[in-house]
C-alpha atoms as a PDB file:
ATOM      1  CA  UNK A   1     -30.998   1.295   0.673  1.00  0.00           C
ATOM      2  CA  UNK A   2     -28.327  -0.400   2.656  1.00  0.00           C
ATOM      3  CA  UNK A   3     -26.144  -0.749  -0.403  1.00  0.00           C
ATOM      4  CA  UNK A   4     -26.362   2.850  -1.281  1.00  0.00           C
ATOM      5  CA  UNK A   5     -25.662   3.773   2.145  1.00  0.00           C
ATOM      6  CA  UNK A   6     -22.396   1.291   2.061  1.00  0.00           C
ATOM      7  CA  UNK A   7     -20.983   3.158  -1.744  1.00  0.00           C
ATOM      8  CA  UNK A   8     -21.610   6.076   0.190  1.00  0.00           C
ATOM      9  CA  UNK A   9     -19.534   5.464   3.204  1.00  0.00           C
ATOM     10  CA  UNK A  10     -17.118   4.312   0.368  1.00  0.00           C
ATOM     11  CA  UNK A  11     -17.300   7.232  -1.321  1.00  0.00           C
ATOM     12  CA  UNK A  12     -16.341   9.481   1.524  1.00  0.00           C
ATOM     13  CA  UNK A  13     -13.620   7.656   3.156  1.00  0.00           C
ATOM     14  CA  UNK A  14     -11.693   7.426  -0.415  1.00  0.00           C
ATOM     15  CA  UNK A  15     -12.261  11.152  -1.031  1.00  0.00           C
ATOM     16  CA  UNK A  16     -10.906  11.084   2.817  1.00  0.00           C
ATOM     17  CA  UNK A  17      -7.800   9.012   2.094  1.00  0.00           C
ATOM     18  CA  UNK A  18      -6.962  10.952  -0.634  1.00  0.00           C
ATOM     19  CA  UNK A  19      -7.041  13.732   0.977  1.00  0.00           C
ATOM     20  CA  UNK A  20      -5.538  12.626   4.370  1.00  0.00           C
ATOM     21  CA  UNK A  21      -2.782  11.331   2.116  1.00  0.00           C
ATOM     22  CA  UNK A  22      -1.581  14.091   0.039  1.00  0.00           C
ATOM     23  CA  UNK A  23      -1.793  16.211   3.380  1.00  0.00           C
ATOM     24  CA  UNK A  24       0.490  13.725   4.464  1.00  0.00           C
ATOM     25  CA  UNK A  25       3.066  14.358   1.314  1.00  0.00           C
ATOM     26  CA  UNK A  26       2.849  17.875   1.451  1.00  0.00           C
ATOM     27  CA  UNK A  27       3.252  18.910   5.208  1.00  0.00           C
ATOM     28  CA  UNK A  28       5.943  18.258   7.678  1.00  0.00           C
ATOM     29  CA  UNK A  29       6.911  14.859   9.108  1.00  0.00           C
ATOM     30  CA  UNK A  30       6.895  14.002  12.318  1.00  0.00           C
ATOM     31  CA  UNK A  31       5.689  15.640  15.174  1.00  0.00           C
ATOM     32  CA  UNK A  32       2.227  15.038  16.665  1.00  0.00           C
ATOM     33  CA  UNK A  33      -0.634  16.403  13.982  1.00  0.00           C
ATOM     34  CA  UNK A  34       2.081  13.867  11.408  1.00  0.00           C
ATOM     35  CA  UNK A  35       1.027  11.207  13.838  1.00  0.00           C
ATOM     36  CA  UNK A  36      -2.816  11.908  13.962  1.00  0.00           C
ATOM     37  CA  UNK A  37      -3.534  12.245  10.925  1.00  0.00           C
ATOM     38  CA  UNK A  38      -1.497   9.134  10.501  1.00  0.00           C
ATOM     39  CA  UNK A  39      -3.881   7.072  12.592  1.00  0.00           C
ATOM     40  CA  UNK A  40      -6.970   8.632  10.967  1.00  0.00           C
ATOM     41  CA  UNK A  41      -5.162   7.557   7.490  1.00  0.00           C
ATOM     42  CA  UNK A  42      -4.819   4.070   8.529  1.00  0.00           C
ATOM     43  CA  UNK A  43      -8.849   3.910  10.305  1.00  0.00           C
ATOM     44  CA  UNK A  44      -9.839   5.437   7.446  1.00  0.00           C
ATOM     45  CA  UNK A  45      -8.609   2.783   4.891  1.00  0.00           C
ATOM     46  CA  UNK A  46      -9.574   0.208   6.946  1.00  0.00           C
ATOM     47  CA  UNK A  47     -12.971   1.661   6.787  1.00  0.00           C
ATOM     48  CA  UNK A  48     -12.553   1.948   2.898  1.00  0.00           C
ATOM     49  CA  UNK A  49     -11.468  -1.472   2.652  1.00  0.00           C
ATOM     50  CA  UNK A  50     -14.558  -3.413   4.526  1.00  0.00           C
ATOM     51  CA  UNK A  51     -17.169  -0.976   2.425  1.00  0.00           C
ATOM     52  CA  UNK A  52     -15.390  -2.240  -0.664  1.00  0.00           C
ATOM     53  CA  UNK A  53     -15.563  -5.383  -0.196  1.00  0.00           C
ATOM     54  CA  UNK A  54     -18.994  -5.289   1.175  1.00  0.00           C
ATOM     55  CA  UNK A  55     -19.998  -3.802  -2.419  1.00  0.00           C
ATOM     56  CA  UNK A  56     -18.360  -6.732  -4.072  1.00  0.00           C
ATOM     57  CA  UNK A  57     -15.847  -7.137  -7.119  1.00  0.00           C
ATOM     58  CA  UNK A  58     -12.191  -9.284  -6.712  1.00  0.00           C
ATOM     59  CA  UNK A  59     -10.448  -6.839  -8.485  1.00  0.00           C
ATOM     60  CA  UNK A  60     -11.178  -3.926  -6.115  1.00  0.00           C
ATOM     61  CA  UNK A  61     -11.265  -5.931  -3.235  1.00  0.00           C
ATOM     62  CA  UNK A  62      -7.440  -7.004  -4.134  1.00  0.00           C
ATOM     63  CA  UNK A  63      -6.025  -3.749  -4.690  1.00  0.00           C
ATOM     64  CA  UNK A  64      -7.347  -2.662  -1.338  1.00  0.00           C
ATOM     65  CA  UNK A  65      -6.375  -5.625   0.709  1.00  0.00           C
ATOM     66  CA  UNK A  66      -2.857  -4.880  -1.114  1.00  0.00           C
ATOM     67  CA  UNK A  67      -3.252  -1.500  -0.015  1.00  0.00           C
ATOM     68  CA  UNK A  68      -4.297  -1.585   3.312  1.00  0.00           C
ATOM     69  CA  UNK A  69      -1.388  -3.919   3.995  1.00  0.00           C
ATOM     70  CA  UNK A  70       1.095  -0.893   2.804  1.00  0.00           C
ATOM     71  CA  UNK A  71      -0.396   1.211   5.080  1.00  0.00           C
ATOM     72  CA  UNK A  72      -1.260  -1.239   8.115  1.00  0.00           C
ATOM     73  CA  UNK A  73       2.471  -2.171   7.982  1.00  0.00           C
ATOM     74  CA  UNK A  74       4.016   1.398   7.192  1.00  0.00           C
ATOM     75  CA  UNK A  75       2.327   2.108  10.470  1.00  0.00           C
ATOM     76  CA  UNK A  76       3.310  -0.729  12.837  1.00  0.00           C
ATOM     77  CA  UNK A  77       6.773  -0.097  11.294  1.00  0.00           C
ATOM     78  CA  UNK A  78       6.828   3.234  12.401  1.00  0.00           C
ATOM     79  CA  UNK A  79       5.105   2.799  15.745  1.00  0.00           C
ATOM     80  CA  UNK A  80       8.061   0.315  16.809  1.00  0.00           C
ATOM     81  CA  UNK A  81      11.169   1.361  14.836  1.00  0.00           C
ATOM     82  CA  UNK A  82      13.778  -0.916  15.048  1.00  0.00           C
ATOM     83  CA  UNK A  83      12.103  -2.710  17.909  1.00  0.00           C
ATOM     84  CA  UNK A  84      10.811  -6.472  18.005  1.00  0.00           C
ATOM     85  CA  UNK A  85       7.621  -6.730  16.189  1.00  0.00           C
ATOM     86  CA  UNK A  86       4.134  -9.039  17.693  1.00  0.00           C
ATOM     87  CA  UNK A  87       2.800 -12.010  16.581  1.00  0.00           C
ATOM     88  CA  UNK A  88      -0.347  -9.487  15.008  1.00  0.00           C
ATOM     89  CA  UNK A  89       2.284  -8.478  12.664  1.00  0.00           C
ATOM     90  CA  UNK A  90       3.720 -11.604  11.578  1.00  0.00           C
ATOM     91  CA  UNK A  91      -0.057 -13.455  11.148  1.00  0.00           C
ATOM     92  CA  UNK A  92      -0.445 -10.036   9.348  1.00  0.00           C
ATOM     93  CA  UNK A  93       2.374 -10.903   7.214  1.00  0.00           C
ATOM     94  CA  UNK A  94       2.042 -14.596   6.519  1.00  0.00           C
ATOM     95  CA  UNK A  95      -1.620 -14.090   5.971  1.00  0.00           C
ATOM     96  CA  UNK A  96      -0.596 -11.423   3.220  1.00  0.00           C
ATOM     97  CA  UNK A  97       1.711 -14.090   1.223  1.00  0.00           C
ATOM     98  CA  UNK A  98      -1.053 -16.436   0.692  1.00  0.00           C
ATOM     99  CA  UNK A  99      -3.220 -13.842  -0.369  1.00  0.00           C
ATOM    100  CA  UNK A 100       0.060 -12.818  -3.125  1.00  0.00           C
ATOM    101  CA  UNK A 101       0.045 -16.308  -3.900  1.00  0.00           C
ATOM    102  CA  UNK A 102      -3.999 -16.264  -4.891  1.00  0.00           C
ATOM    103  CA  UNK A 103      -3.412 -13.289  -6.976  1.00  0.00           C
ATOM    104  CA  UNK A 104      -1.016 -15.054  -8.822  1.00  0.00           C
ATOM    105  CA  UNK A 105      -3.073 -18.107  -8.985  1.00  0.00           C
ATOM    106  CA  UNK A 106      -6.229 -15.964  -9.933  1.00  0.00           C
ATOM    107  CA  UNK A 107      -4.236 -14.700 -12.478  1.00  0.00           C
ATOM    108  CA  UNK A 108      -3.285 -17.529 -13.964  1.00  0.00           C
ATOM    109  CA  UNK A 109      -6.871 -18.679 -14.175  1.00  0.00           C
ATOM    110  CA  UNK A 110      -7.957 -15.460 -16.007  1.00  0.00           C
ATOM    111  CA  UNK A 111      -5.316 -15.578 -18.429  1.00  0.00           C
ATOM    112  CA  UNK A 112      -6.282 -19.246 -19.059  1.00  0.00           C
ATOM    113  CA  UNK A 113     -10.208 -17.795 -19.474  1.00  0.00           C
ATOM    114  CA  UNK A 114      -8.653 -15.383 -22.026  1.00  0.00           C
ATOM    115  CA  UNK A 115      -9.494 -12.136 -19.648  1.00  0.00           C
ATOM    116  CA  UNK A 116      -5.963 -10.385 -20.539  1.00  0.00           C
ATOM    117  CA  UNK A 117      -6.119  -7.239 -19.661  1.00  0.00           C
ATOM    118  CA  UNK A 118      -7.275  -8.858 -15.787  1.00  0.00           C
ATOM    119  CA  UNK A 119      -4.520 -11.337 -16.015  1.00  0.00           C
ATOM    120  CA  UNK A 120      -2.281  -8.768 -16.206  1.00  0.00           C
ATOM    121  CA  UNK A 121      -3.224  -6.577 -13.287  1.00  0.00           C
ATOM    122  CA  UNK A 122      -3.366  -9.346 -11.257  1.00  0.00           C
ATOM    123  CA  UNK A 123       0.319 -10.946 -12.195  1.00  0.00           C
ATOM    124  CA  UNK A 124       1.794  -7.535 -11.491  1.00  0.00           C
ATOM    125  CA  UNK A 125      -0.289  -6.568  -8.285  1.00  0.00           C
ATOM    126  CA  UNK A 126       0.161 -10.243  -6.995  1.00  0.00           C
ATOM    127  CA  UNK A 127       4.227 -10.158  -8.239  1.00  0.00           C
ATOM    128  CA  UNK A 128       4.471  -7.029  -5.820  1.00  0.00           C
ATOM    129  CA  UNK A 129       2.459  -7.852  -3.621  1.00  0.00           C
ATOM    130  CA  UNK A 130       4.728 -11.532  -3.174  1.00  0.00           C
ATOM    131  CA  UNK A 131       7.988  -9.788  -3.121  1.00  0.00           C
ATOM    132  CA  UNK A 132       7.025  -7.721  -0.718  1.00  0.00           C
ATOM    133  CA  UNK A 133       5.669 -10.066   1.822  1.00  0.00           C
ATOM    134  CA  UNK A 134       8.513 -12.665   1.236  1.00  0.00           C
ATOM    135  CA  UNK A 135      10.962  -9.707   2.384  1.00  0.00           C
ATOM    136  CA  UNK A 136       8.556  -8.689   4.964  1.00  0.00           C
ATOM    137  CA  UNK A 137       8.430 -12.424   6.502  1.00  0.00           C
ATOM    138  CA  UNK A 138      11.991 -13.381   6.342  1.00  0.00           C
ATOM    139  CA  UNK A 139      12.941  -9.460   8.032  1.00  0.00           C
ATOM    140  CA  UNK A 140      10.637  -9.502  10.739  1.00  0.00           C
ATOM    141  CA  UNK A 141       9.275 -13.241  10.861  1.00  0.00           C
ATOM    142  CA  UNK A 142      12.480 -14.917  10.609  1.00  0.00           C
ATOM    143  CA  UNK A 143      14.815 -12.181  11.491  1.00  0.00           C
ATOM    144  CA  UNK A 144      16.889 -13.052   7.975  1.00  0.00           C
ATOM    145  CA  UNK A 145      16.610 -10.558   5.972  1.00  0.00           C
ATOM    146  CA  UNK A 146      17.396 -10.811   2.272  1.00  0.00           C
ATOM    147  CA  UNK A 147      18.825  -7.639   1.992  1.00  0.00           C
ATOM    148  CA  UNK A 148      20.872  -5.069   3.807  1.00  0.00           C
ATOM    149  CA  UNK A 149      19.595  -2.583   5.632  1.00  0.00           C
ATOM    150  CA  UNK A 150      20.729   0.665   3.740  1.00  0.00           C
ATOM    151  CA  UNK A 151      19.921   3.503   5.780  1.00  0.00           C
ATOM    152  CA  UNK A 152      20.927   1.642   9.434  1.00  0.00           C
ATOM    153  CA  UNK A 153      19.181   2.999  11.992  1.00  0.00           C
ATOM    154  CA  UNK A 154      16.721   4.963   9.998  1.00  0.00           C
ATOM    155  CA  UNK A 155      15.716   2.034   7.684  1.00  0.00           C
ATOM    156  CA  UNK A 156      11.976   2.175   9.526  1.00  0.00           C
ATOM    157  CA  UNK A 157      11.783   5.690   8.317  1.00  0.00           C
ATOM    158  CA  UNK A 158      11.923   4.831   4.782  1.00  0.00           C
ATOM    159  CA  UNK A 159      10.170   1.467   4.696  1.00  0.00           C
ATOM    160  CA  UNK A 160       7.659   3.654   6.795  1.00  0.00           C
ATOM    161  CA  UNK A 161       7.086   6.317   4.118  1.00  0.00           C
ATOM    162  CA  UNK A 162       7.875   4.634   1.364  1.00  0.00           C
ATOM    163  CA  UNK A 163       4.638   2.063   2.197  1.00  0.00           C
ATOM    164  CA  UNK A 164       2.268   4.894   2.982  1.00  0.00           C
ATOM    165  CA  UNK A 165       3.331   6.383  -0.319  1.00  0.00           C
ATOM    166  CA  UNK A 166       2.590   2.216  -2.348  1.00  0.00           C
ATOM    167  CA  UNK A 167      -0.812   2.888  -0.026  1.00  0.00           C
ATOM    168  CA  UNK A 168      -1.471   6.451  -1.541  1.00  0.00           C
ATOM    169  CA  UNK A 169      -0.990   4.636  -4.971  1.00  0.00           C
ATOM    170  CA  UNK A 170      -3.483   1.783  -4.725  1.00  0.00           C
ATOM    171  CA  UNK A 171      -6.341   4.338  -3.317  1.00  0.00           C
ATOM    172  CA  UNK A 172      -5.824   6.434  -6.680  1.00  0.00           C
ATOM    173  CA  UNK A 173      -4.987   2.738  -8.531  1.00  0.00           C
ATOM    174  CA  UNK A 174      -9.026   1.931  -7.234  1.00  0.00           C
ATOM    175  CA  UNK A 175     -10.433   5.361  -8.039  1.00  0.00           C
ATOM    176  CA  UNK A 176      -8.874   5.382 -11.488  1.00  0.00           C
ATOM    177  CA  UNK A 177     -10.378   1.607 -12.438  1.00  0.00           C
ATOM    178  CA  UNK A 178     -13.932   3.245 -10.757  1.00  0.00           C
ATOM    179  CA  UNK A 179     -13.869   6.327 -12.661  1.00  0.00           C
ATOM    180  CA  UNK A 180     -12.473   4.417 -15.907  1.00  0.00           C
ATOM    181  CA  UNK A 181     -10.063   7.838 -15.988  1.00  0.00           C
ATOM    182  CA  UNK A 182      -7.698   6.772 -18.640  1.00  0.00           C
ATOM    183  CA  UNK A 183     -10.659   4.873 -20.868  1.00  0.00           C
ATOM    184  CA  UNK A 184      -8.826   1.945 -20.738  1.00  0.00           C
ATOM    185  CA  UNK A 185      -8.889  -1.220 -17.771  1.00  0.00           C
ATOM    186  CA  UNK A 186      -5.306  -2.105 -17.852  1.00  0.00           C
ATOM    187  CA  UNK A 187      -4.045   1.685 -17.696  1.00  0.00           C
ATOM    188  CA  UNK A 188      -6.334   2.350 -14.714  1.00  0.00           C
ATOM    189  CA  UNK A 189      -4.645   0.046 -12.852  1.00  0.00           C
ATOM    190  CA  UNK A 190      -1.238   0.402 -14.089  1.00  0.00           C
ATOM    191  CA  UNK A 191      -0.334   3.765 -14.842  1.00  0.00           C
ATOM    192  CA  UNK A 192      -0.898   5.100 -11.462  1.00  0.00           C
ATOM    193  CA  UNK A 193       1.761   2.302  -9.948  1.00  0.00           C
ATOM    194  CA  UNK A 194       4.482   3.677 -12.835  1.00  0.00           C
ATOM    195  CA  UNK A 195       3.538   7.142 -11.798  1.00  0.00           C
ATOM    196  CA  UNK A 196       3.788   6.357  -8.137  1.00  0.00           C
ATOM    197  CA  UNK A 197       7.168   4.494  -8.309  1.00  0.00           C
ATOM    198  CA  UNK A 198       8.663   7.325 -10.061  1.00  0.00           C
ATOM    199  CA  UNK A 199       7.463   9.804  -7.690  1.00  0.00           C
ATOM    200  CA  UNK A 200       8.990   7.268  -4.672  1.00  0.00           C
ATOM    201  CA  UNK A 201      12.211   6.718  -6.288  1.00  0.00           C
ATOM    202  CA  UNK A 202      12.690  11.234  -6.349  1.00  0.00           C
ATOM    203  CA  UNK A 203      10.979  11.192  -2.722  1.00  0.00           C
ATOM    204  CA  UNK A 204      13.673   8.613  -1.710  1.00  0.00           C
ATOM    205  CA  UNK A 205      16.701  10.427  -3.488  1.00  0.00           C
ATOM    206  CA  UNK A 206      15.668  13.818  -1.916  1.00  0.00           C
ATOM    207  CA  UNK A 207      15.125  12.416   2.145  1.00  0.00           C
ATOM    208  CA  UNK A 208      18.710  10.866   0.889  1.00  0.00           C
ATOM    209  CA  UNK A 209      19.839  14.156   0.072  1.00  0.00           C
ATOM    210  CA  UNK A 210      18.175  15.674   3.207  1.00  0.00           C
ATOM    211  CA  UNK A 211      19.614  13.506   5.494  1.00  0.00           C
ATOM    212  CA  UNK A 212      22.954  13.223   4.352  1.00  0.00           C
ATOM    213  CA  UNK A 213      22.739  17.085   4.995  1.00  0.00           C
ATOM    214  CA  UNK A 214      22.069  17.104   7.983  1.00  0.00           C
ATOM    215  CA  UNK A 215      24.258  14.929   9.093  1.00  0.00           C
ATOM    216  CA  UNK A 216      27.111  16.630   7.480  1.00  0.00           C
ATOM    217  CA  UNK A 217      26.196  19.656   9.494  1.00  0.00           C
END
């Protein structure tokens, strides 16, 4: 009973996140209802998150801790723009390197067990995920960061959008491996990260274009 009540509460809150999410993609940014249904976004992950791990399974558990960091961090980014981050956020952010460093151990260990197709998922998930983080914690941890900040003062605004977008990805990443939608394990998790990071790379180029536009005006 109590596990059927938990895939249920799963069940809703990733039909919720997707739709929360593409609401998100499709209507205006900014503005107040932007910033609700941000916050419901975020509760709501964090809500599909503990019911998935509650039901069990490394591999799903994974993608939504990687996921839920994408959209705990797209939101803290946002909420303080260019402004001095906590300590929550940097445990946040050391916390998620070890766990990019397991996933590339795990992997290892599955490849080494002769599980390929798991191997896989996890080196690529886990390669992200590290790169990510290791930016993350030498921007806001050290206050080195590795690269340049290309859009100066609007850099939050598309690290912000462009890690709710990674979050959208992994939601449709877990759904696809649930549903087996493509027939095959490694696809399910993999094609809907080569989808998604085509569909960010136009996003970016067309805010690009937007603002550029706009400030030409």
């Amino acid at each position: 009973m109590k596990e059927i009540i938990i895939q249920n509460v799963h069940s809703i809150s990733g039909i919720s996140v997707f739709i929360i999410g593409l609401l998100q993609i499709i209507l205006k940014k900014g503005g107040r209802k932007h910033k609700i249904l941000g916050q419901i976004y975020l509760y709501t992950w964090l809500i599909l998150l503990i019911s998935g791990i509650s039901l069990g399974g490394a591999f799903l558990s994974t993608v939504g801790i990687f996921g839920f960091y994408f959209v705990l961090t797209g939101s803290r980014i946002a909420k303080f723009k260019n402004k001095s981050i906590t300590i929550f956020d940097k445990t946040i952010i050391s916390s998620a390197i070890l766990t990019a460093l397991y996933m590339l151990y795990f992997s290892c260990t599955l490849y080494l067990k002769d599980q390929i197709s798991f191997a896989i998922i996890f080196f690529v998930f886990g390669s992200i995920f590290l790169y990510t983080t290791t930016q993350d914690f030498f921007k806001y941890v050290l206050n080195k960061p590795l690269t340049k900040q290309t859009y100066g003062k609007l850099d939050w605004y598309f690290e912000h959008f462009i890690r709710m977008y990674i979050s959208f990805i992994a939601a449709l990443t877990a759904f696809a491996s649930v549903q087996n939608v493509f027939n095959n394990n490694t696809l399910n998790f993999l094609l809907p990260t080569v989808i998604g990071t085509l569909f960010i790379n136009f996003a970016t180029k067309n805010y690009k274009k937007k603002l550029l536009k706009n400030s030409t005006q």
